[in-house]
C-alpha atoms as a PDB file:
ATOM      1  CA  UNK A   1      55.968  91.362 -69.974  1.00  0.00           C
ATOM      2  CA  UNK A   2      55.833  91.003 -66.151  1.00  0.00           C
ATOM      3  CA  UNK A   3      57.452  87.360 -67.060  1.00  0.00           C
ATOM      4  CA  UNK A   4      60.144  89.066 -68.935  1.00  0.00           C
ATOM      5  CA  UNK A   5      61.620  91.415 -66.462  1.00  0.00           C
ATOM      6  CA  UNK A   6      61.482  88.144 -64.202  1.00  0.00           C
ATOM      7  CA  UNK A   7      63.645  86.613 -66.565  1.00  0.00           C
ATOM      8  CA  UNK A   8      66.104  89.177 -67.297  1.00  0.00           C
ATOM      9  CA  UNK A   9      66.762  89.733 -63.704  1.00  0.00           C
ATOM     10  CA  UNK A  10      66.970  86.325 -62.784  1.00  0.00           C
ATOM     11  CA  UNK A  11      69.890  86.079 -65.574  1.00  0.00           C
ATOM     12  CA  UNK A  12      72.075  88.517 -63.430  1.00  0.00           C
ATOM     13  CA  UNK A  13      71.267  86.734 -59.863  1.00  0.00           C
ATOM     14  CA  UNK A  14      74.230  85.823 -57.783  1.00  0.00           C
ATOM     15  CA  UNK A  15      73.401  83.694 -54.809  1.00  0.00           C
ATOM     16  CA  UNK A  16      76.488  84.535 -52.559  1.00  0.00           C
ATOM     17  CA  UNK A  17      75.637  88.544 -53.542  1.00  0.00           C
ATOM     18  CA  UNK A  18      71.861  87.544 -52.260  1.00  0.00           C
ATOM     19  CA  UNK A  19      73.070  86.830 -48.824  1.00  0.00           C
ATOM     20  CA  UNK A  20      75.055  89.769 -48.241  1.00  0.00           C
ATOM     21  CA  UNK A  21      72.495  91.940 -49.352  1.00  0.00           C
ATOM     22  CA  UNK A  22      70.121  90.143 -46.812  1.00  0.00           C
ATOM     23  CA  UNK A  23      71.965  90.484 -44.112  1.00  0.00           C
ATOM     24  CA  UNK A  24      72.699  94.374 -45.221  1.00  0.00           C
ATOM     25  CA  UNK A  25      69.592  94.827 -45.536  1.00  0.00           C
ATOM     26  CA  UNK A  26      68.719  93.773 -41.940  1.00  0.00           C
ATOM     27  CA  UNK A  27      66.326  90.678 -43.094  1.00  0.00           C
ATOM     28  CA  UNK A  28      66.254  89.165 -39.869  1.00  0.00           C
ATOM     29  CA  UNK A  29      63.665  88.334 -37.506  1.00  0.00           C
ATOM     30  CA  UNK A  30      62.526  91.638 -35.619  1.00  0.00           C
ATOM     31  CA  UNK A  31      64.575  93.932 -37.826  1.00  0.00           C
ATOM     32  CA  UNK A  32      63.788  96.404 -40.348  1.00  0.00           C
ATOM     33  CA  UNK A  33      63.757  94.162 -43.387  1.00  0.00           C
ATOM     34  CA  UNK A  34      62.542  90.987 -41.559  1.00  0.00           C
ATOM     35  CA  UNK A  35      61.413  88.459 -44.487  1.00  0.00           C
ATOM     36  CA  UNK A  36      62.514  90.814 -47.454  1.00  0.00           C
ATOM     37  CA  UNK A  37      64.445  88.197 -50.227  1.00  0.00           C
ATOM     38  CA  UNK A  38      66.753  89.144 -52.900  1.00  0.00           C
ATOM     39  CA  UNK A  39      68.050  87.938 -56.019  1.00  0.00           C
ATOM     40  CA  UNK A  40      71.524  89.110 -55.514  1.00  0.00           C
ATOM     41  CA  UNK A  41      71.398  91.602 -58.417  1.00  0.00           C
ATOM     42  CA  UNK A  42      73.666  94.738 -58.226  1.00  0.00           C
ATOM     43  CA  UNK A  43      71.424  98.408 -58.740  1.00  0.00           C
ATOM     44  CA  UNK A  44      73.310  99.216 -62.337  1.00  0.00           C
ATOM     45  CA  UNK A  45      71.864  95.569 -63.507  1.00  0.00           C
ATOM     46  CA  UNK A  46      68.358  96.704 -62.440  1.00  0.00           C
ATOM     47  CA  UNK A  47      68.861 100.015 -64.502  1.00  0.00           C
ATOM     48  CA  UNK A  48      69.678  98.319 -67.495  1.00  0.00           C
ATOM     49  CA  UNK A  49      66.770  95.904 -66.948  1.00  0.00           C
ATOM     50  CA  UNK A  50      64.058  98.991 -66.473  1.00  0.00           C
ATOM     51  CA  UNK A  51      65.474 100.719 -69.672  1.00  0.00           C
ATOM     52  CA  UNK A  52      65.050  97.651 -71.852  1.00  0.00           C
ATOM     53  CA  UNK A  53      61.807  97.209 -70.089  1.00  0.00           C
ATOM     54  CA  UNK A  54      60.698 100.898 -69.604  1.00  0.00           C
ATOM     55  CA  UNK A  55      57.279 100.470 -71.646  1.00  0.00           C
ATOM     56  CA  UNK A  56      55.333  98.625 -68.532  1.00  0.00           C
ATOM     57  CA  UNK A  57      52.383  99.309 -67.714  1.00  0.00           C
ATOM     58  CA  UNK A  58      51.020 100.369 -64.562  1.00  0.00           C
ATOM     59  CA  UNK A  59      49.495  97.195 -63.565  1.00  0.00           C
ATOM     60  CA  UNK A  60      52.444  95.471 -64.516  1.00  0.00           C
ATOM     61  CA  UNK A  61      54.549  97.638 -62.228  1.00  0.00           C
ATOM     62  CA  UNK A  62      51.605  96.469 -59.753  1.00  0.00           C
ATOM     63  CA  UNK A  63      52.490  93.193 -60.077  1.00  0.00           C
ATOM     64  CA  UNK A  64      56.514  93.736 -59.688  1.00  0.00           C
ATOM     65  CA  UNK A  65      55.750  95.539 -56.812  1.00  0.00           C
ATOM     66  CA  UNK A  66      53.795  93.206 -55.171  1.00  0.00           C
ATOM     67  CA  UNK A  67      56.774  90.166 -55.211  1.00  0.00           C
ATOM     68  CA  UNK A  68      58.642  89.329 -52.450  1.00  0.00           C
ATOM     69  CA  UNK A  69      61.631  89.726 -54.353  1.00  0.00           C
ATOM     70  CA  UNK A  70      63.643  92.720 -53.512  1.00  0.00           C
ATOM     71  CA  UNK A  71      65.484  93.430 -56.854  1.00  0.00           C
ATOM     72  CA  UNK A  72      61.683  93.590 -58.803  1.00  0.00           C
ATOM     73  CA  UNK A  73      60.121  96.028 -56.271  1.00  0.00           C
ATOM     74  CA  UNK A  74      63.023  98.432 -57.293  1.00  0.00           C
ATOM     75  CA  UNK A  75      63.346  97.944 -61.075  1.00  0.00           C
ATOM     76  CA  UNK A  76      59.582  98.725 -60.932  1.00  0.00           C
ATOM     77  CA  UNK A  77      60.027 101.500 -58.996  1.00  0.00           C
ATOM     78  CA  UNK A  78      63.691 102.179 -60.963  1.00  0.00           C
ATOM     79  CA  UNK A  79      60.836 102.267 -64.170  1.00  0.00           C
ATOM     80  CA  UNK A  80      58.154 104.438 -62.770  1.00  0.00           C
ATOM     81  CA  UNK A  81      60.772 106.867 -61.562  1.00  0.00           C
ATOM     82  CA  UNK A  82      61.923 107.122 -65.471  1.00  0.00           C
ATOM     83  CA  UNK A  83      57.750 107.207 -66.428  1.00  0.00           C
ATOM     84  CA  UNK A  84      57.139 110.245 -64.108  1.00  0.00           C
ATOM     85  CA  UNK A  85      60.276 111.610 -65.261  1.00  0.00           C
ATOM     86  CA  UNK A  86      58.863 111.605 -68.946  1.00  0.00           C
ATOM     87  CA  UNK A  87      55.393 112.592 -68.019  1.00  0.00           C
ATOM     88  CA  UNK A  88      52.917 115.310 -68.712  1.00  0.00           C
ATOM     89  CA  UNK A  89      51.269 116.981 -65.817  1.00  0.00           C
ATOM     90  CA  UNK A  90      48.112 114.743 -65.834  1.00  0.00           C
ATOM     91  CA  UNK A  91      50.007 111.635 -66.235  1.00  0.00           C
ATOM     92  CA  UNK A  92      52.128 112.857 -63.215  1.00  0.00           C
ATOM     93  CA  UNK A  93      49.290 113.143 -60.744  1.00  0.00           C
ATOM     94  CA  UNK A  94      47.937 110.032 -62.169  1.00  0.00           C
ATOM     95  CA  UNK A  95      51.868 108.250 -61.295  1.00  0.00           C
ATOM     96  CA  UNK A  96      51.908 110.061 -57.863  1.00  0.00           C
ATOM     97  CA  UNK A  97      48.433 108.804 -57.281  1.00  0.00           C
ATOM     98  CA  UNK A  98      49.419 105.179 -58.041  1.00  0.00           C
ATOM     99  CA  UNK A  99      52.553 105.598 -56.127  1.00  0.00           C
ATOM    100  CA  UNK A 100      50.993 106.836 -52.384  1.00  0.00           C
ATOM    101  CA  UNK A 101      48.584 103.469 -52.895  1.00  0.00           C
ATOM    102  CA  UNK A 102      51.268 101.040 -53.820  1.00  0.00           C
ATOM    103  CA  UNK A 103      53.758 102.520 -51.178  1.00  0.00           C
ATOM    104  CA  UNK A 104      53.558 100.060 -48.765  1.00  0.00           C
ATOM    105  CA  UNK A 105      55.028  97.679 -51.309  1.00  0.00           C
ATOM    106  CA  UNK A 106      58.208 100.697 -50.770  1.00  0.00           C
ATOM    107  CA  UNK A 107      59.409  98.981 -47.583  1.00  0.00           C
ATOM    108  CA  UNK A 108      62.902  98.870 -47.469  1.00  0.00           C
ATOM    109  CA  UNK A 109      65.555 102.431 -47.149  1.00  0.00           C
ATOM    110  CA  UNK A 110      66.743 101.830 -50.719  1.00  0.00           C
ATOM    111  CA  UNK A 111      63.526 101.601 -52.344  1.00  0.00           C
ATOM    112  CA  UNK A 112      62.007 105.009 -50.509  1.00  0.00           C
ATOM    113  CA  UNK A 113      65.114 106.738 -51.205  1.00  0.00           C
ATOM    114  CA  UNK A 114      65.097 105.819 -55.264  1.00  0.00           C
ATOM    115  CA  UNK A 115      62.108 106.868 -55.549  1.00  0.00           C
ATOM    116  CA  UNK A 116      60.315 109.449 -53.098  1.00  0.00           C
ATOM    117  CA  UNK A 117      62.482 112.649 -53.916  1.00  0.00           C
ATOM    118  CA  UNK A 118      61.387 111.771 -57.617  1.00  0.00           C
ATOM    119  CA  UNK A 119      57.514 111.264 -57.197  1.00  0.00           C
ATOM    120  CA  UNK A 120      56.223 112.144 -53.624  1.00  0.00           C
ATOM    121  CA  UNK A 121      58.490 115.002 -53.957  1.00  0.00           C
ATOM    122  CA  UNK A 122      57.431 117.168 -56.985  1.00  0.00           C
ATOM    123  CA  UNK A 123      53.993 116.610 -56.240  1.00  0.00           C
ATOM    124  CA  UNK A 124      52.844 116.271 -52.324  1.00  0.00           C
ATOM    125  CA  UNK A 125      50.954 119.045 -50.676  1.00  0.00           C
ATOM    126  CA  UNK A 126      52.783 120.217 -47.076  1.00  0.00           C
ATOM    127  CA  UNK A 127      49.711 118.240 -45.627  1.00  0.00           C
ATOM    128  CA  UNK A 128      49.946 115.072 -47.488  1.00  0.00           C
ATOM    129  CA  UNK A 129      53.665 115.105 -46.210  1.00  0.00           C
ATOM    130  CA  UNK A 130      52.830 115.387 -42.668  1.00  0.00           C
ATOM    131  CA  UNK A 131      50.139 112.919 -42.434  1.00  0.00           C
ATOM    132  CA  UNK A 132      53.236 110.765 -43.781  1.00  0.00           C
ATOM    133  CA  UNK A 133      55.878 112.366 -40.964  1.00  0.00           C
ATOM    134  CA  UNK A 134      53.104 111.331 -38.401  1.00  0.00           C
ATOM    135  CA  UNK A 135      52.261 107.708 -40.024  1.00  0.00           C
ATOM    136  CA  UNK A 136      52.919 104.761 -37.653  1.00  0.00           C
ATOM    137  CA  UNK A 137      54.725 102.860 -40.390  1.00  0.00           C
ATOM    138  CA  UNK A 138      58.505 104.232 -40.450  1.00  0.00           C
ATOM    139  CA  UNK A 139      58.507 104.642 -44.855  1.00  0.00           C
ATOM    140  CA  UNK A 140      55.697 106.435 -45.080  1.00  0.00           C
ATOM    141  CA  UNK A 141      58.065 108.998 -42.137  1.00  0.00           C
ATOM    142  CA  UNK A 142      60.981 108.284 -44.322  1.00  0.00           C
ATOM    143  CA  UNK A 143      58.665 108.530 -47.969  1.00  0.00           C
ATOM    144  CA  UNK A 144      58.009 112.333 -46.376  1.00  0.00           C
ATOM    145  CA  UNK A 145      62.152 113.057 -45.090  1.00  0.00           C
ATOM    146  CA  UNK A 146      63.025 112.039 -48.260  1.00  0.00           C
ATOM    147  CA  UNK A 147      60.942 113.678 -50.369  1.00  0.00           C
ATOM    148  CA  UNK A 148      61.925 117.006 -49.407  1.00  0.00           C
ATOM    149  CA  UNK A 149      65.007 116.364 -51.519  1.00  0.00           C
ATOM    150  CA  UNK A 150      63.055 118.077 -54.213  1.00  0.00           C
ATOM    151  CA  UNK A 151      62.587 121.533 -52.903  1.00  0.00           C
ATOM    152  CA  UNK A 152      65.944 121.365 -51.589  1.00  0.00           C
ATOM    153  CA  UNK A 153      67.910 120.975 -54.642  1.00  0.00           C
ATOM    154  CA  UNK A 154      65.752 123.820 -56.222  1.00  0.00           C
ATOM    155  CA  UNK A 155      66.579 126.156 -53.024  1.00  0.00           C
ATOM    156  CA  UNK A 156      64.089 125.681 -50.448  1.00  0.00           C
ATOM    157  CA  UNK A 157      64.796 124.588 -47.355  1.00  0.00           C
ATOM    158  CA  UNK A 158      61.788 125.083 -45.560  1.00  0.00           C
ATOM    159  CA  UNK A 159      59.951 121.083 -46.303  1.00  0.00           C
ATOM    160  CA  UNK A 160      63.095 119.819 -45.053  1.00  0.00           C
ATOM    161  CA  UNK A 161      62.937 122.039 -41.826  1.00  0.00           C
ATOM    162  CA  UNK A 162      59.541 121.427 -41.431  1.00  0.00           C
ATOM    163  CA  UNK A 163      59.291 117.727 -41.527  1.00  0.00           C
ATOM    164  CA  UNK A 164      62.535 117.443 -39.442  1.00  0.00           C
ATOM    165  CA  UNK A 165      61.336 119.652 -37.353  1.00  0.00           C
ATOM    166  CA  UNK A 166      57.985 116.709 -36.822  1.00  0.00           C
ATOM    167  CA  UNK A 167      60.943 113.792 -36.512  1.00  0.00           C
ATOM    168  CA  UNK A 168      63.182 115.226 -33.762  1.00  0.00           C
ATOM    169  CA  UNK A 169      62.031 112.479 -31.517  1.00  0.00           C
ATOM    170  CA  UNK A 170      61.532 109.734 -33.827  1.00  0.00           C
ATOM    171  CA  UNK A 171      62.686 106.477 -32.479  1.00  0.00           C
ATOM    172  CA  UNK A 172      63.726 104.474 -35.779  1.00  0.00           C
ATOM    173  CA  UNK A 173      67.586 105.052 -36.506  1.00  0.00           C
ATOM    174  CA  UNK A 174      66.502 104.895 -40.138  1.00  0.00           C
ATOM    175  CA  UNK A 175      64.745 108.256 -39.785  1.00  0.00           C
ATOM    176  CA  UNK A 176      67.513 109.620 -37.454  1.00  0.00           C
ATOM    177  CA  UNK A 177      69.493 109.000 -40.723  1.00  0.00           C
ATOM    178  CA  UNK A 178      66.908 110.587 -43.365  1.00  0.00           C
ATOM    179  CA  UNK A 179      66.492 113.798 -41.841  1.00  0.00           C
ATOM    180  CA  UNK A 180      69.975 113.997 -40.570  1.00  0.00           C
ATOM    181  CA  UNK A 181      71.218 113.166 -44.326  1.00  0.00           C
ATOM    182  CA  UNK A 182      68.322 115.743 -45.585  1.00  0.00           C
ATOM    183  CA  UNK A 183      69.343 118.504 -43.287  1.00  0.00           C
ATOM    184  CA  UNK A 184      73.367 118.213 -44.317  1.00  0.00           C
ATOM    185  CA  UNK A 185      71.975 118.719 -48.177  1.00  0.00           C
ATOM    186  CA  UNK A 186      70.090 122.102 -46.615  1.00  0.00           C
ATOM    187  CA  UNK A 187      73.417 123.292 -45.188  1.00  0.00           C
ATOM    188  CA  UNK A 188      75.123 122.359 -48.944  1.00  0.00           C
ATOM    189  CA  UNK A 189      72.577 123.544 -51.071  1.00  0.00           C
ATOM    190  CA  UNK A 190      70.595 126.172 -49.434  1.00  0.00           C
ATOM    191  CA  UNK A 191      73.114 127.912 -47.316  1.00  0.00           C
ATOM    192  CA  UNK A 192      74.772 127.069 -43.617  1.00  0.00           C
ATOM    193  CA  UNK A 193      72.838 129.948 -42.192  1.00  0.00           C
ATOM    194  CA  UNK A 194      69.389 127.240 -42.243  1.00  0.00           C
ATOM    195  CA  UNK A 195      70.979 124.509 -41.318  1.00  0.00           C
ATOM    196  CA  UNK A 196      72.809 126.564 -38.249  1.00  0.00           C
ATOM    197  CA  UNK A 197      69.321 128.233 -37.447  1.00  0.00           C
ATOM    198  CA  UNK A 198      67.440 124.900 -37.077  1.00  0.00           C
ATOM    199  CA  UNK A 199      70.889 123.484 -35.186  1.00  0.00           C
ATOM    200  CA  UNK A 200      70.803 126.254 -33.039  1.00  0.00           C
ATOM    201  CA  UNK A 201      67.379 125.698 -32.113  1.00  0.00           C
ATOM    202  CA  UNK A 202      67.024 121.830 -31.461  1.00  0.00           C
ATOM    203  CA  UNK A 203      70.973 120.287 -31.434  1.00  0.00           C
ATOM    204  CA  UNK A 204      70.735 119.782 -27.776  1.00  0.00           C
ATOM    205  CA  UNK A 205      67.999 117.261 -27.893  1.00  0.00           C
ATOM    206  CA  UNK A 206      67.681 115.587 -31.265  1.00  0.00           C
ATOM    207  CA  UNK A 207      69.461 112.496 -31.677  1.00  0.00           C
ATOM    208  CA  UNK A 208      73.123 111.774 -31.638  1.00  0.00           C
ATOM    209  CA  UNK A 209      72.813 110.069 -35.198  1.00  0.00           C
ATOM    210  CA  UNK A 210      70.543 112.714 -36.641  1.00  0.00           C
ATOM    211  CA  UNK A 211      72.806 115.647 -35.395  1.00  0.00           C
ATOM    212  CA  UNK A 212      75.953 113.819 -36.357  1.00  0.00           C
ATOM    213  CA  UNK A 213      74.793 113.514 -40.363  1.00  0.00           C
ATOM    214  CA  UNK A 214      73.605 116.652 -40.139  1.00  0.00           C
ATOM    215  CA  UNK A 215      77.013 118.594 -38.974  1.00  0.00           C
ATOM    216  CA  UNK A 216      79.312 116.375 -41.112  1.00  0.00           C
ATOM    217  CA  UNK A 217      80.008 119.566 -44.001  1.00  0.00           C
ATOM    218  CA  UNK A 218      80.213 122.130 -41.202  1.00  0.00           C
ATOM    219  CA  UNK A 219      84.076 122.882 -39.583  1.00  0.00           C
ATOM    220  CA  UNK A 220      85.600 121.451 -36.612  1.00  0.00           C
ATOM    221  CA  UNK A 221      84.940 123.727 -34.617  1.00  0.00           C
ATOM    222  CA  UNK A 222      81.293 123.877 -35.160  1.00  0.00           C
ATOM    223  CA  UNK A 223      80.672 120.261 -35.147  1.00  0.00           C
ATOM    224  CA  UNK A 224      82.045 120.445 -31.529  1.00  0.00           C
ATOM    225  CA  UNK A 225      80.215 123.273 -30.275  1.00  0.00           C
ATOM    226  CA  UNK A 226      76.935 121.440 -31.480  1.00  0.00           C
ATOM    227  CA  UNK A 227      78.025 118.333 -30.057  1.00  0.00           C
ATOM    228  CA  UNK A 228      78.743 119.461 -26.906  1.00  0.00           C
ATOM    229  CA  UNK A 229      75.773 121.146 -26.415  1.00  0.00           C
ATOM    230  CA  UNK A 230      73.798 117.756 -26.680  1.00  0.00           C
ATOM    231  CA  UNK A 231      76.572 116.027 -24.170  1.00  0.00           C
ATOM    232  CA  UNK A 232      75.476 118.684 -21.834  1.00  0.00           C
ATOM    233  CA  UNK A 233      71.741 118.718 -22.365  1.00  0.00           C
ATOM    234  CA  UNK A 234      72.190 114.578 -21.794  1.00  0.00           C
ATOM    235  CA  UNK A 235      74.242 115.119 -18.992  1.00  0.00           C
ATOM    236  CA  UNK A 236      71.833 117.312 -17.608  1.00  0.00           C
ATOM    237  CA  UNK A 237      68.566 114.960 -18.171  1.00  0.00           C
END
């Protein structure tokens, strides 16, 4: 079966598409992606791919996960998103489980975010996330931003604080991105009165690309006023 999906992905690769997505997905030596290869196969091909294919088993999804290919680490994932999705409780924590060993096969922004809000999310404890939030490798820190997705979208804000709250000082502009993104959906979907709290508290030091996702829904003004207040704490450091 693992042959298959090879196959059927291979039949919708497109070599120019390949090396755009390399260099988008900063392949190069001493960047993020270094040594990550794709097929050159757009995310709605992958979809249709993991439906026909959506019957894998988990030690086939091993195997997809474990190819250097780009495109089959996220179809696999793309399936076992749609497999949780479908599960019963025990099956669930058995998917989860599978997922937290496999996850270092999840090494690229695309992958963690198609599939951590779905898995990690419904199902880690608040101390399984920040072991994550403190792990040296920067997707297990993103795996645990991300994740918080779930509580947000059914109200609570207060995973997505919390873990943001660990990342304030992060170096990796990919995490300055995950919680900044994670904190805007707070503000949209659990009120402007959290997001404004945990501004209020921390805008003058986190960083400028964190901040800046996170004010993008609030007005002018307010963007401003938290802006400035980090120009000042720079200026004053």
């Amino acid at each position: 079966m693992v042959e298959a999906v090879r196959a059927a992905l291979r039949r919708h690769a497109n070599p120019d598409k390949a090396v755009f997505l390399q260099r988008f997905f900063k392949t190069g030596k001493g960047e993020y992606g270094e040594g990550d290869c794709f097929l050159g196969v757009t995310v709605p091909e992958q979809r249709r791919v993991a439906r026909a294919f959506a019957g894998l088993e988990l030690d086939e999804i091993a195997e997809l996960l474990a190819s250097p290919m780009h495109e089959e680490r996220l179809t696999a994932l793309i399936i076992l998103v749609s497999r949780f999705r479908r599960a019963a409780p025990a099956e669930r924590r058995r998917i989860y489980s599978f997922y937290l060993r496999q996850r270092r096969r999840v090494n690229n922004w695309d992958l963690v975010d198609l599939s951590a809000p779905y898995i990690v999310g419904p199902s880690a404890s608040a101390g399984r996330l920040a072991r994550l939030a403190h792990s040296t490798s920067v997707w297990d820190r993103r795996i645990a931003m991300v994740a918080t997705f779930d509580a947000i979208r059914k109200g609570d804000p207060a995973p997505a604080l919390r873990i943001a709250e660990m990342l304030l000082h992060d170096e990796h502009d990919l995490i300055h991105k995950a919680a900044g993104w994670m904190l805007r959906e707070v503000g949209k979907r659990c009120g402007e009165a959290e997001l404004k709290g945990f501004l209020d508290r921390h805008a003058a030091t986190m960083p400028r690309t964190m901040l800046r996702y996170a004010i993008e829904r609030l007005p002018e003004r307010q963007r401003r006023s938290y802006l400035a207040a980090r120009a000042e704490e720079t200026r004053r450091v």
